[in-house]
Protein backbone atom coordinates (compact mmCIF):
# COMPACT_ATOMS: atom_id res chain seq x y z
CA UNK A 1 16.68 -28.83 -3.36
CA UNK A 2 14.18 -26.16 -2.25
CA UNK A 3 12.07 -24.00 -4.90
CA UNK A 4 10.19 -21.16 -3.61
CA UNK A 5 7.74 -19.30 -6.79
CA UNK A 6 6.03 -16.63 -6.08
CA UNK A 7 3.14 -16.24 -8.57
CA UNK A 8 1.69 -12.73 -8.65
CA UNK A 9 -1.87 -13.90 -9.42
CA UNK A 10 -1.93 -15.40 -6.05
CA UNK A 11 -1.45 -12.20 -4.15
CA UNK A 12 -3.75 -10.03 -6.02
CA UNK A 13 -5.57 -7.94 -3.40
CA UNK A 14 -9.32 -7.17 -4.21
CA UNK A 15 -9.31 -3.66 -5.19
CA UNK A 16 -12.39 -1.95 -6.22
CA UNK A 17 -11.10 0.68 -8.64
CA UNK A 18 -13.02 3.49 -9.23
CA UNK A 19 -11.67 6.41 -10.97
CA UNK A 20 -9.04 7.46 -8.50
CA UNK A 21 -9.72 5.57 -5.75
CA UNK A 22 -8.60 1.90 -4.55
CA UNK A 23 -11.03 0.88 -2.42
CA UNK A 24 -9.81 -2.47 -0.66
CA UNK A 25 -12.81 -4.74 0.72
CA UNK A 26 -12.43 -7.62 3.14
CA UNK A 27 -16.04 -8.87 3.65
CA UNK A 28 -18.29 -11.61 5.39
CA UNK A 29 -21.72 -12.21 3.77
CA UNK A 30 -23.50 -12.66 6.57
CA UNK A 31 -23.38 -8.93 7.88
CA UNK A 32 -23.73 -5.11 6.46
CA UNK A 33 -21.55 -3.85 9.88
CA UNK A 34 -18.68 -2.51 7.81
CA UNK A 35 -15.92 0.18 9.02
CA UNK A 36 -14.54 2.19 6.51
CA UNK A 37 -10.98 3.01 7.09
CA UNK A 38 -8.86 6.03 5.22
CA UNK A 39 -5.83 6.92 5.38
CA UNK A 40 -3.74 9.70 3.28
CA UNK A 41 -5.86 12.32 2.91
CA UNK A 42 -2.74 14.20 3.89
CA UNK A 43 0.22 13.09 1.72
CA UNK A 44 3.06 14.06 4.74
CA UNK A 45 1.44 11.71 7.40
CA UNK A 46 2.70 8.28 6.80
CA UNK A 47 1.24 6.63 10.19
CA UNK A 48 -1.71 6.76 8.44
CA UNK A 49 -1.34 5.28 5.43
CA UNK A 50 1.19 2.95 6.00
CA UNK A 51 -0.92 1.35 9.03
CA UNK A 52 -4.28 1.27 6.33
CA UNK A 53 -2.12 -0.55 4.14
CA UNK A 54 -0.91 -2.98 6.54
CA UNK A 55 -4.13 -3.27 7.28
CA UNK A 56 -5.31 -4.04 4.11
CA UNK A 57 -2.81 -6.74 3.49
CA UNK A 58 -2.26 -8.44 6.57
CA UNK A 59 -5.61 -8.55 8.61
CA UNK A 60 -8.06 -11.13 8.06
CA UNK A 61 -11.59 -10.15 8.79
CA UNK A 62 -13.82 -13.15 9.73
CA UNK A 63 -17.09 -11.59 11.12
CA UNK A 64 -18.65 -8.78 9.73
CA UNK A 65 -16.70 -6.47 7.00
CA UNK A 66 -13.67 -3.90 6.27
CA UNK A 67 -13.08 -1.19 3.82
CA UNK A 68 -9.75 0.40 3.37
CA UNK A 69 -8.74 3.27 1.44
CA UNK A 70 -5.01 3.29 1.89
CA UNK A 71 -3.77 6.68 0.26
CA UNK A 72 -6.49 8.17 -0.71
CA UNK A 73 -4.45 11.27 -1.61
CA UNK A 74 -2.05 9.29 -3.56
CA UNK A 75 -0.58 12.35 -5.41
CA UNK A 76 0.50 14.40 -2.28
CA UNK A 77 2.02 11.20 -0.55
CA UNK A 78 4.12 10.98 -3.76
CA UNK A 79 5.25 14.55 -2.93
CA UNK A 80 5.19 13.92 0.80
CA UNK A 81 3.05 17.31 1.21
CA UNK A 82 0.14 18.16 3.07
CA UNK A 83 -2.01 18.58 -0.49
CA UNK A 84 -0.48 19.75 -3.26
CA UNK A 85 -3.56 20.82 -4.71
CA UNK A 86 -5.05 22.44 -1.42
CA UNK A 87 -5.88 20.75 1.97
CA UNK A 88 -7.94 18.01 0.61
CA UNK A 89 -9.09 17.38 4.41
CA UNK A 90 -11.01 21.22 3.45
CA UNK A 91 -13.00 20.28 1.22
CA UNK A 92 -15.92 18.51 1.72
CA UNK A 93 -18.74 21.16 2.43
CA UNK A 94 -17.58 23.17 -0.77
CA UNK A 95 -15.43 22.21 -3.27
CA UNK A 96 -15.00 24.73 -6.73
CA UNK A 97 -16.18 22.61 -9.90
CA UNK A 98 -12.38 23.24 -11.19
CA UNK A 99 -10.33 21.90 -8.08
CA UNK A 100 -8.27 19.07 -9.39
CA UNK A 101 -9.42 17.30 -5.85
CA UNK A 102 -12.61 17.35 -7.11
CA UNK A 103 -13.39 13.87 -8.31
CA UNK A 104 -11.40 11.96 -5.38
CA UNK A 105 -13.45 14.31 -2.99
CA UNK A 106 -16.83 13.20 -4.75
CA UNK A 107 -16.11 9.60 -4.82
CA UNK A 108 -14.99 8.87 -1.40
CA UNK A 109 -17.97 11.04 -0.02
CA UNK A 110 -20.30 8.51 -2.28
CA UNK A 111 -18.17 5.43 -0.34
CA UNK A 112 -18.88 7.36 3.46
CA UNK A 113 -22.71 7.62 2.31
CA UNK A 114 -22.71 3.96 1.26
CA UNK A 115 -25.46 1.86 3.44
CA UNK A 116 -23.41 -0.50 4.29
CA UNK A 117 -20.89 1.77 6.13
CA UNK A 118 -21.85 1.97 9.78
CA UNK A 119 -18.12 3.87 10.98
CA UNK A 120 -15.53 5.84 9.22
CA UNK A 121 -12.34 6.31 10.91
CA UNK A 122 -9.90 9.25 9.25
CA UNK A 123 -6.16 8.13 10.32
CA UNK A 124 -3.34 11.30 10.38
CA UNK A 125 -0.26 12.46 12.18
CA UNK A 126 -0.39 15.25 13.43
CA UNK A 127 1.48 17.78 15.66
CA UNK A 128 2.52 17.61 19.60
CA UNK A 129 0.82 15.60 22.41
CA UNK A 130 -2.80 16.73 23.14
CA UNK A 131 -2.77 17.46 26.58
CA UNK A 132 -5.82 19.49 28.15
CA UNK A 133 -3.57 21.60 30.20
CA UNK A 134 -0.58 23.80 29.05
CA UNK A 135 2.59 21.69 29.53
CA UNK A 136 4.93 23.35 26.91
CA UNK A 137 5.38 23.51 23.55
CA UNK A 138 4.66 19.91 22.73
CA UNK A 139 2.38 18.73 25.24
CA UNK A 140 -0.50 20.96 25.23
CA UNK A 141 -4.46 21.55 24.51
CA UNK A 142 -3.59 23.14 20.89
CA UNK A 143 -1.59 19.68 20.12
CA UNK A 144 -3.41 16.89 17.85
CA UNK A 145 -1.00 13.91 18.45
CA UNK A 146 -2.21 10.89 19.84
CA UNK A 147 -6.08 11.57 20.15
CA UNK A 148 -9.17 10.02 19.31
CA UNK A 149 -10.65 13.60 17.68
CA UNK A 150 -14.70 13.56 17.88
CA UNK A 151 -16.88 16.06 16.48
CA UNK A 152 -19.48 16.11 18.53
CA UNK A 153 -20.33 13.97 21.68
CA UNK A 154 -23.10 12.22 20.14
CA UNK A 155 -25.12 11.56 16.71
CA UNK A 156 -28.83 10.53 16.91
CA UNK A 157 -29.88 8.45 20.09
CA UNK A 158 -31.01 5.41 17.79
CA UNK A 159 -27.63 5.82 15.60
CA UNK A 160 -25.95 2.50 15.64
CA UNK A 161 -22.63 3.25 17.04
CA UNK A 162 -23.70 7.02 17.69
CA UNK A 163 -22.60 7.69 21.16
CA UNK A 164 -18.99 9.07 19.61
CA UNK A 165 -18.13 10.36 23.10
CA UNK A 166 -18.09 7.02 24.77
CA UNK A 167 -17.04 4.85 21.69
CA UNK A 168 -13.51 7.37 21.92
CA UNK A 169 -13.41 6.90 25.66
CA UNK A 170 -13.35 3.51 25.59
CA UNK A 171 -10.74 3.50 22.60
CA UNK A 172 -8.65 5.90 23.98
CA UNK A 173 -8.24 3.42 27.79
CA UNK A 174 -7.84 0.26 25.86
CA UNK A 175 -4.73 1.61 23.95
CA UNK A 176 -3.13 2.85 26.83
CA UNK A 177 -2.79 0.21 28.70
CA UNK A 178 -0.27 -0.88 26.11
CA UNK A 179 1.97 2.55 25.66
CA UNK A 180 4.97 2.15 24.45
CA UNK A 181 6.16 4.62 26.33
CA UNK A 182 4.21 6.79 29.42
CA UNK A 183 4.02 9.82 27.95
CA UNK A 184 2.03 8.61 24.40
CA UNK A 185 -0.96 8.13 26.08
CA UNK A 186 -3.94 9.02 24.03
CA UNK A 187 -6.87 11.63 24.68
CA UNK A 188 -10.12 12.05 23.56
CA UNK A 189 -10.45 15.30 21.33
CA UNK A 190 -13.55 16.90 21.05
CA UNK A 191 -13.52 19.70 18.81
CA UNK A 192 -17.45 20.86 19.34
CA UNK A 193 -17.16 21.48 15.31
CA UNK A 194 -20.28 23.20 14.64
CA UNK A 195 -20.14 25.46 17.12
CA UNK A 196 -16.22 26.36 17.80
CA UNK A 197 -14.75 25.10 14.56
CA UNK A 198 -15.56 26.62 11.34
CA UNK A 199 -11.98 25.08 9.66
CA UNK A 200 -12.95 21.54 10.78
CA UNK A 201 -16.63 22.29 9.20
CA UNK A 202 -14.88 20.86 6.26
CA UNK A 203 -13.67 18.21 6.79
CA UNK A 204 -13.84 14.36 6.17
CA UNK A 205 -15.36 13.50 9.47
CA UNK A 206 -18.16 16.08 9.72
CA UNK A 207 -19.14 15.57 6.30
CA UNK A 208 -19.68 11.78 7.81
CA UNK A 209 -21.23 12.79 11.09
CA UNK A 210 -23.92 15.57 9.20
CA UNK A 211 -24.94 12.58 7.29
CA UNK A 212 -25.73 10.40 10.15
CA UNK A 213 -22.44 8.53 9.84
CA UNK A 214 -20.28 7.76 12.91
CA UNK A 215 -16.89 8.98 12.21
CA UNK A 216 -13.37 9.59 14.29
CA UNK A 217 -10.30 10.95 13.20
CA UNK A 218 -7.46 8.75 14.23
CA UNK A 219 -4.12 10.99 15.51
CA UNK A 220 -0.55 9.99 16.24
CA UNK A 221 1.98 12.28 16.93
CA UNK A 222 4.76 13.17 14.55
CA UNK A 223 7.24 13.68 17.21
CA UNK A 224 6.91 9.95 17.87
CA UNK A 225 10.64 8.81 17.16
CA UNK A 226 9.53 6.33 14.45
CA UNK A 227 7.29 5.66 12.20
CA UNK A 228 6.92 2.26 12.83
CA UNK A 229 5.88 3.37 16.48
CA UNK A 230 3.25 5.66 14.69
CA UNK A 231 1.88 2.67 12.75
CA UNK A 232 1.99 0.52 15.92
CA UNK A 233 -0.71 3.41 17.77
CA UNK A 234 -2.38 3.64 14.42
CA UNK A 235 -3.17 -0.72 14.32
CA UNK A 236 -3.95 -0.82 17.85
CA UNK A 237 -6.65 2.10 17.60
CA UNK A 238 -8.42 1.14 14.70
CA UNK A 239 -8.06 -2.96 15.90
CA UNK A 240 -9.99 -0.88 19.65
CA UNK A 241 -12.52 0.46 17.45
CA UNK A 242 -13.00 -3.14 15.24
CA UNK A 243 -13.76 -5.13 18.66
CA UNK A 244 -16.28 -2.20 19.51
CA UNK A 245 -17.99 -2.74 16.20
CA UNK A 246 -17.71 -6.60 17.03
CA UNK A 247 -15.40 -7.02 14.24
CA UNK A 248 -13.41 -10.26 14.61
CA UNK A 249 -9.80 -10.48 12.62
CA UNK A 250 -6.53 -11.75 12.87
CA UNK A 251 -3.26 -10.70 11.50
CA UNK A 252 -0.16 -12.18 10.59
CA UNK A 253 2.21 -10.74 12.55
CA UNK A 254 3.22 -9.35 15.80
CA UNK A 255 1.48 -5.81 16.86
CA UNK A 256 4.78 -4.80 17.94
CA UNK A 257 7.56 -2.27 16.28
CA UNK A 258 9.91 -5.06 14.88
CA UNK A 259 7.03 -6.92 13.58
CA UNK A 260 5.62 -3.27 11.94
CA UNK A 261 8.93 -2.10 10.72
CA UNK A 262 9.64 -5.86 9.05
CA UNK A 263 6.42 -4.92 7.14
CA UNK A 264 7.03 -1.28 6.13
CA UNK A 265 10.26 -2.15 4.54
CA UNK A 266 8.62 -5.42 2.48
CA UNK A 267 7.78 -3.07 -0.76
CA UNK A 268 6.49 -6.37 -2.47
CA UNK A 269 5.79 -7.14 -6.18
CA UNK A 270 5.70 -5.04 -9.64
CA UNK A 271 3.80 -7.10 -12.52
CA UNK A 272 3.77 -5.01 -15.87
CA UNK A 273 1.71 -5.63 -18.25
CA UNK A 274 0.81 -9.17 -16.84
CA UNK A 275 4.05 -10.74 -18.34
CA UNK A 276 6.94 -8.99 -16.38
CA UNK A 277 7.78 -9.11 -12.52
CA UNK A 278 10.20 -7.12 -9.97
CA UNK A 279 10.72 -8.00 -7.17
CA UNK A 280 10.94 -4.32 -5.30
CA UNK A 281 13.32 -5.33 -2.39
CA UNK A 282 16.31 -4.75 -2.20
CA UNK A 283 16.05 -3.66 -5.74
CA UNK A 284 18.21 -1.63 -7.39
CA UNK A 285 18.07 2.53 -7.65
CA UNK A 286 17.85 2.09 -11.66
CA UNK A 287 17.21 -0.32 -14.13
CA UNK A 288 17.98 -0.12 -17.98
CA UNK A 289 16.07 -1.93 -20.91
CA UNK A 290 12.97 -2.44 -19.26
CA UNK A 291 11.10 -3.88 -22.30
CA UNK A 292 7.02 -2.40 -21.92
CA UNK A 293 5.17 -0.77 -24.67
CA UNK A 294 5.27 2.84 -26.08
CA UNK A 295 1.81 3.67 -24.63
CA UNK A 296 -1.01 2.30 -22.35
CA UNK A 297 1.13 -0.35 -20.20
CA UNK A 298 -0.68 -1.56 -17.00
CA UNK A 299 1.12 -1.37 -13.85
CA UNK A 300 0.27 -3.48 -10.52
CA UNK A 301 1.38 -3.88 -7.24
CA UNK A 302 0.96 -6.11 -4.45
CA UNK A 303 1.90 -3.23 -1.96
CA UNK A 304 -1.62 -1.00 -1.95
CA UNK A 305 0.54 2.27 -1.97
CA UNK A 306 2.43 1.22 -5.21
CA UNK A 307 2.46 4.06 -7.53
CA UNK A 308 4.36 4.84 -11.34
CA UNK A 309 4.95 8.59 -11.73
CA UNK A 310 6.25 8.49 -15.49
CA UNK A 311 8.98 11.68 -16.08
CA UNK A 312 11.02 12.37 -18.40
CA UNK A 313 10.57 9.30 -20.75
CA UNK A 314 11.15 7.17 -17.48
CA UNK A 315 9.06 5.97 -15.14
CA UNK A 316 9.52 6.59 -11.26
CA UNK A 317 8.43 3.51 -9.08
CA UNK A 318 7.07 4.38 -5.29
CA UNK A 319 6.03 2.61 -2.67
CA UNK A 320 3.94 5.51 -0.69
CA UNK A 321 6.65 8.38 -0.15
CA UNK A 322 9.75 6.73 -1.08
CA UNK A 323 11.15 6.41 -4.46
CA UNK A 324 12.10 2.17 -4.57
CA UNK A 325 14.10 2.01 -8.00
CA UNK A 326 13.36 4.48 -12.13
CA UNK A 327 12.81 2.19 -14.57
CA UNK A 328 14.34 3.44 -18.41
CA UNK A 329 12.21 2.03 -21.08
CA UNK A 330 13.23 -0.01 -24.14
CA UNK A 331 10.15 -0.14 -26.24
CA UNK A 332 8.90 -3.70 -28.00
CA UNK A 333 5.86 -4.70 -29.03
CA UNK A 334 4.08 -7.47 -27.18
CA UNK A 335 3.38 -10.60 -28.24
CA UNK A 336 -0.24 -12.01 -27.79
CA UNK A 337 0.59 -15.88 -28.87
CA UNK A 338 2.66 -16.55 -25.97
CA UNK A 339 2.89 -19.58 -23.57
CA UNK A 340 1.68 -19.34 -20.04
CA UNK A 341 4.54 -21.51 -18.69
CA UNK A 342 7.84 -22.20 -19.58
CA UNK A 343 10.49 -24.70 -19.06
CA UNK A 344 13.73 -25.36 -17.15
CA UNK A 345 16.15 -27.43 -15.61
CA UNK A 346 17.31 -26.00 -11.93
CA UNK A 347 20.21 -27.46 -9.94
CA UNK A 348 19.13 -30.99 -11.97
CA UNK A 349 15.59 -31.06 -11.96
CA UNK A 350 13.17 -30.02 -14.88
CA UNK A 351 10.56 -27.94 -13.98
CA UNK A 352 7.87 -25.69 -15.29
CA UNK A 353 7.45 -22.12 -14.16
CA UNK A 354 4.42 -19.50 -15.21
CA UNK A 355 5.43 -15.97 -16.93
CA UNK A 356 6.08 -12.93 -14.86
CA UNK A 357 7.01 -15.37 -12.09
CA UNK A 358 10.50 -15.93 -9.86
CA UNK A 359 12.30 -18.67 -8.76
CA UNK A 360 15.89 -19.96 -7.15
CA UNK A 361 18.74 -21.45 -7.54
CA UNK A 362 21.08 -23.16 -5.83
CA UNK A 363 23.89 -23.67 -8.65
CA UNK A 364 22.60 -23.62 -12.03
CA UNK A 365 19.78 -23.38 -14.59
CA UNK A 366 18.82 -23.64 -17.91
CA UNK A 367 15.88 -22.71 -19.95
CA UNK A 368 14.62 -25.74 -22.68
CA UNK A 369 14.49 -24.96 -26.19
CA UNK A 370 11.01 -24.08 -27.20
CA UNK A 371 9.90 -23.76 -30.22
CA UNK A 372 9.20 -20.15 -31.69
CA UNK A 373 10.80 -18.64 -28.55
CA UNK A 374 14.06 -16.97 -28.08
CA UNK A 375 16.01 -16.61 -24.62
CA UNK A 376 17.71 -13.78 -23.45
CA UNK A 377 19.37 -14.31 -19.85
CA UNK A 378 20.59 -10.37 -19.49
CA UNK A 379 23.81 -10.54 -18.04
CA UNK A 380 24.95 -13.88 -19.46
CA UNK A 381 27.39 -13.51 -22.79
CA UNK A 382 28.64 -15.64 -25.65
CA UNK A 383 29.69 -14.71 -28.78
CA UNK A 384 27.53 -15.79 -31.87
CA UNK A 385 24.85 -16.75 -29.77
CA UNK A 386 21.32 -14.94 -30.37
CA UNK A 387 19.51 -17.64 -28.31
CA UNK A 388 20.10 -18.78 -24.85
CA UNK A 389 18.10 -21.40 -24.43
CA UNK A 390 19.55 -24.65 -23.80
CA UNK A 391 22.93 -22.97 -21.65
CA UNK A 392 23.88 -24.35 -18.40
CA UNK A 393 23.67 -20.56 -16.48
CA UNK A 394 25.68 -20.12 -12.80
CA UNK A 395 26.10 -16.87 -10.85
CA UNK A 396 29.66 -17.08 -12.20
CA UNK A 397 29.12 -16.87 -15.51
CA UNK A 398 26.48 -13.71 -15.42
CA UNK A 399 27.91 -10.08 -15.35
CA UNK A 400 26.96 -8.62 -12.15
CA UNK A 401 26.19 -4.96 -13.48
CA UNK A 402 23.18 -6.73 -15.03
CA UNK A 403 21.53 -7.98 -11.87
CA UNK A 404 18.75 -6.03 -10.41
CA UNK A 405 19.59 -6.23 -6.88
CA UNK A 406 21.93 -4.73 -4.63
CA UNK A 407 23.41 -8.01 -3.77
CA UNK A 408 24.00 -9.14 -7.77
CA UNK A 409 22.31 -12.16 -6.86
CA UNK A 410 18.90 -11.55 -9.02
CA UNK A 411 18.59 -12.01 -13.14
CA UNK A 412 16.09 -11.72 -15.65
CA UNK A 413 15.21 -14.25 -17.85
CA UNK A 414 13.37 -12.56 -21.04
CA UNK A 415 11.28 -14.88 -24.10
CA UNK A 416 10.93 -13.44 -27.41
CA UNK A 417 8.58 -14.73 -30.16
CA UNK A 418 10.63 -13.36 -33.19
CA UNK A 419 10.94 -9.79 -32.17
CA UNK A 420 7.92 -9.51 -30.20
CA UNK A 421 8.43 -9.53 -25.92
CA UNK A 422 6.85 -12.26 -24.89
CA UNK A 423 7.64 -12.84 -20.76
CA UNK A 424 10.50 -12.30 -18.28
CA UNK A 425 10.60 -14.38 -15.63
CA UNK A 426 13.69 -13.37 -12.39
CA UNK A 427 16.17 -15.95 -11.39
CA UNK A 428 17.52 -15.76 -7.87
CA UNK A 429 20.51 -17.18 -6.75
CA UNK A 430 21.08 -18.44 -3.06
């Protein structure tokens, strides 16, 4: 017999969290290098903030540091628009005291102007294939997709990393020599901003570079045919720009689309209020019963773009743009006296498992009388009997409307102290 559990505490990711910002930092102590990546300032550009959350979660940084900012305009990706409070990406030379932008805007300048942040890089999507001649609609100087975008050629001669020209140069031939296909080859966009663009004046990256920070905006095209293929440009860019900075990593996967889209479609864990846990994959579009509290429940994911939008009484779960599962409430107050681990007997064997955890099952299970506690296996049925506990469970004998995945193969298992929630732990059958 083969037990996999998945504890949530052991996949935590360190996030700093300031008011509206998770800032995700991957650090060696012996250096103050540190690149500062962003992604979703623009809510409608997923290569961006799908490949800074990969990169949060599946790079390891062993020399010199990382900072990632995965969806930094987490409201907009929600609504997959540009900004639905105004072009964020316009506000960061002015900004009206009333602009509901205003306190994102003010806290991720404060994390650009930070001394330990020696490079920003900006990651979007953005229109065409920059080409410096006229070669149609889509390929053409007026195009931002698939460029290294530069403000200006150079910051001060002693800046660290300040030649942006060459640093963008040297990007821009490393990744294509590994184009997926010939005609993605990246550019190097330099849009002279002080002198020939007052809209970019603005913006993220020459807020960085007036402040004697090296910063690059990041483009891949949105007529790529994928977005795993935008991801894929986004990774290998900002992995150019780490081994420029001398940043030494490795992930664990491939840097190649199968390996990407694998990742994108892993939505991870939901722990709520530190005793309950979904599994998001495969989950299912609604679940009913959900037992959190009437106000101020705590939400966390393992995926860095995890959000709860709460409408209507129920509460929408999303992993960046896409809408994973609506969970409706059924309101209980929590317990504060509960165990930490409870116990059962799977396919034979006793074992111990921790709250808001999972585990599997070949045949059977069943959860050992504990004192105080009462069972509730939703899905499983017998009349005059309040308390599961101590009931030999199969996959037969549970109702399959209850499950909470597609394939009716996933249960919860929910511990009451009296009336008071306690834990629920999910049960998956092979």
């Amino acid at each position: 017999m083969s037990l996999i559990i998945k504890i949530f505490i052991a996949i935590l990711l360190p996030f700093i969290l300031s008011a509206h910002i998770n800032l995700i930092k991957k650090e060696n102590k012996d250096s103050n290098t540190t690149l500062l990546v962003i992604g979703g300032i623009h809510g409608n550009e997923p290569g961006g903030y799908f490949a800074s959350s990969i990169l949060a979660t599946h790079y390891t940084i062993t020399s010199k540091n990382l900072w990632v900012v995965p969806n930094l305009n987490a409201e907009s990706i929600i609504a997959n628009k540009r900004g639905i409070h105004g072009d964020m990406n316009r506000k960061f030379s002015h900004i009206d005291k009333n602009d509901k932008d205003k306190e994102i805007v003010n806290e991720i300048k404060k994390i650009i102007l930070s001394k330990k942040v020696s490079l920003v890089l900006n990651l979007h999507d953005g229109h065409g294939f920059y080409r410096k001649k006229n070669q149609g609609s889509i390929f053409n100087p007026n195009a931002w997709g698939q460029t290294c975008v530069i403000d200006q050629c150079k910051l001060k001669e002693q800046q660290l990393f300040g030649n942006l020209d060459n640093i963008a140069k040297t990007v821009k031939d490393n990744i294509n020599k590994k184009l997926l296909k010939k005609h993605h080859s990246f550019n190097v966009k330099n849009t002279n901003t002080k002198y020939e663009d007052e809209a970019m004046q603005l913006s993220l990256t020459y807020f960085a570079v007036t402040n004697d920070k090296p910063a690059f905006a990041i483009e891949t095209s949105k007529n790529l045919s994928t977005l795993s293929q935008k991801v894929f440009y986004q990774l290998l860019a900002i992995e150019e720009y780490m081994k420029v900075m001398g940043i030494t990593f490795h992930r664990d996967f491939t840097l190649n689309e199968v390996g990407i889209n694998k990742i994108i479609k892993d939505y991870g864990i939901l722990v709520i209020n530190h005793n309950f846990l979904l599994n998001l994959n495969n989950i299912k579009k609604s679940l009913s019963y959900i037992p959190i509290e009437s106000k101020s429940n705590e939400f966390y994911f393992s995926n860095p773009l995890g959000k709860i939008k709460k409408q209507r009484g129920k509460y929408l779960v999303y992993i960046g743009n896409k809408l994973i599962t609506i969970l409706k409430p059924q309101y209980f107050k929590m317990s504060r006296n509960c165990q930490e681990k409870y116990k059962f007997v799977v396919d034979g064997k006793e074992v111990s498992f921790p709250k808001a955890s999972e585990f599997y099952v070949n045949d059977d299970f069943k959860v050992i009388k504990a004192k105080n506690y009462r069972v509730n296996i939703i899905g499983y049925y017998k009349k005059g009997k309040s308390d599961e506990s101590q009931t030999d469970v199969s996959l037969k004998k549970l109702n399959k409307k209850y499950s909470i995945d597609n394939n009716n193969k996933t249960y919860r298992v929910e511990f009451y102290e009296n009336d008071e929630f306690c834990s629920m732990l999910l049960v998956h059958f092979k």
